[in-house]
Protein backbone atom coordinates (compact mmCIF):
# COMPACT_ATOMS: atom_id res chain seq x y z
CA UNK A 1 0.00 0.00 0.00
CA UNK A 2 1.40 3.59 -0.54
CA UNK A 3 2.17 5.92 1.74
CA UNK A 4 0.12 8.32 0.73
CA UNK A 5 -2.95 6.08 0.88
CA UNK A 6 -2.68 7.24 4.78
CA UNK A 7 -4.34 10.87 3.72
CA UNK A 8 -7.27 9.13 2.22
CA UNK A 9 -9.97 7.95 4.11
CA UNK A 10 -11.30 4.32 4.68
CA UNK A 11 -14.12 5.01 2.35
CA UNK A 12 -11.94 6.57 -0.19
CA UNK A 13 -9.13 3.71 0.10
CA UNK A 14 -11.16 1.36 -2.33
CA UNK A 15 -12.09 4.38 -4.95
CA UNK A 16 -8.00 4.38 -4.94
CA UNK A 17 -7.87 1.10 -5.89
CA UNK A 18 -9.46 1.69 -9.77
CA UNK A 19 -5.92 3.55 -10.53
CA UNK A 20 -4.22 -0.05 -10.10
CA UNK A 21 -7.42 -1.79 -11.82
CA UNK A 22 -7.02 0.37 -14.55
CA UNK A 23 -3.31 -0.57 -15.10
CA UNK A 24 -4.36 -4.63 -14.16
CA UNK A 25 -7.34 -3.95 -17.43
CA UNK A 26 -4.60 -2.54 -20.02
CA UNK A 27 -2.39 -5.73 -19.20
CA UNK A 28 -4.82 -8.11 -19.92
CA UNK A 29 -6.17 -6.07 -23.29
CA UNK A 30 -2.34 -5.95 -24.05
CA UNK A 31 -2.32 -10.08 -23.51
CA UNK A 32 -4.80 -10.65 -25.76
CA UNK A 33 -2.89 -9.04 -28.46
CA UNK A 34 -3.46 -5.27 -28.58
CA UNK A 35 -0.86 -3.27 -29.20
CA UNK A 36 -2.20 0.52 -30.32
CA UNK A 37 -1.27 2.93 -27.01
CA UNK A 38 -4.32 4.74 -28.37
CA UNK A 39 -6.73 1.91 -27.46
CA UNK A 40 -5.02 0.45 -24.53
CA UNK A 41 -4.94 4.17 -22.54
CA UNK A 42 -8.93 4.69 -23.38
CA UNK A 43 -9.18 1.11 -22.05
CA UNK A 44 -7.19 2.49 -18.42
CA UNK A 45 -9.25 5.97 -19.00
CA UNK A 46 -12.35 5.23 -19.23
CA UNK A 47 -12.71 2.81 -16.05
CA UNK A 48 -10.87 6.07 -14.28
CA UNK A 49 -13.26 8.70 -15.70
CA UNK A 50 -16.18 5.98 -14.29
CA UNK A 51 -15.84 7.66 -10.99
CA UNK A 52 -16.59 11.05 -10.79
CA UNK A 53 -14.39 11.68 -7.34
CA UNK A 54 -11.20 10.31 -9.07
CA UNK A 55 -10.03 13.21 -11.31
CA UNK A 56 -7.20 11.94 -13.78
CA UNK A 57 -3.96 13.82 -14.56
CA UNK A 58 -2.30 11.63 -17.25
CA UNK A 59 -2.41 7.96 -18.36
CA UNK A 60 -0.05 7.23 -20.57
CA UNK A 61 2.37 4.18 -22.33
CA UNK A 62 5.85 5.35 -22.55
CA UNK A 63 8.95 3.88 -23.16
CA UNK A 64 10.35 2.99 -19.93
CA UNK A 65 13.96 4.42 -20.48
CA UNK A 66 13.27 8.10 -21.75
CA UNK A 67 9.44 7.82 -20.80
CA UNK A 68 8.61 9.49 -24.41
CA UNK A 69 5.45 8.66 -25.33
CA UNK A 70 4.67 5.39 -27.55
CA UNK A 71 1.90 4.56 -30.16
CA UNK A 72 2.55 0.74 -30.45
CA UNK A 73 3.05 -1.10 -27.03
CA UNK A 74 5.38 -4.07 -26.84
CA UNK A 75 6.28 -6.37 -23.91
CA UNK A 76 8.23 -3.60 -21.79
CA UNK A 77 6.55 -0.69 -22.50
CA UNK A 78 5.61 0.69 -19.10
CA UNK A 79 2.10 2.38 -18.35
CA UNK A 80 1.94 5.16 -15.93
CA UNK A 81 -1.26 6.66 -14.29
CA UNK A 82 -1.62 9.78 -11.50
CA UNK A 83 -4.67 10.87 -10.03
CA UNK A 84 -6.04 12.93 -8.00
CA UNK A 85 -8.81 11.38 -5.24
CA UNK A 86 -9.77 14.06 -2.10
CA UNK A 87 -6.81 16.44 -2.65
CA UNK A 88 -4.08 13.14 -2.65
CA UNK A 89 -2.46 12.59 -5.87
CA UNK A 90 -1.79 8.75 -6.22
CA UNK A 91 0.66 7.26 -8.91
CA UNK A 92 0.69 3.43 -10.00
CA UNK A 93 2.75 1.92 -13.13
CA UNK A 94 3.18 -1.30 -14.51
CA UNK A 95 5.25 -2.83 -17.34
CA UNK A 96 3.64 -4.64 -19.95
CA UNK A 97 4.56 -8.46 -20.49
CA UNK A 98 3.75 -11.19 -22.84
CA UNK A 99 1.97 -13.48 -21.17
């Protein structure tokens, strides 16, 4: 859990946990073969956007070792998210893999 889930309270602790359901949704799109960045962040967005408290900053697939932004993901291409939920911005990543 991340240290900054301490500001939020216990009612807002599960809204938190749609930023790493978000990320867990574009792996498994990714794993069924989709590549386009375009499709995979809408995929991450729109479960975000679903809630009305959470209020996104960026979602975006990047290349891991510049983080400049990519159009086709690959196994490595690393997805980062920040949000803001009651005044606490909360960041989550992942790296995509083959599976």
């Amino acid at each position: 859990m991340s240290s900054r889930n301490r500001y939020l309270s216990a009612s807002d602790r599960p809204r938190a946990a749609r930023i790493h359901a978000s990320l867990r949704a574009i792996q498994a799109l990714f794993a069924t073969g989709e590549h386009a960045a375009e499709t995979l962040a809408h995929t991450g967005t729109a479960l975000l956007t679903e809630d009305t408290a959470l209020t996104l900053d960026y979602l975006a697939l990047v290349d891991p070792a510049d983080f400049t932004p990519v159009t086709s993901a690959t196994s490595g291409t690393a997805v980062i998210v920040a949000a803001r939920l009651t005044g606490t911005r909360l960041l989550d990543n992942i790296i995509l893999i083959d599976v």
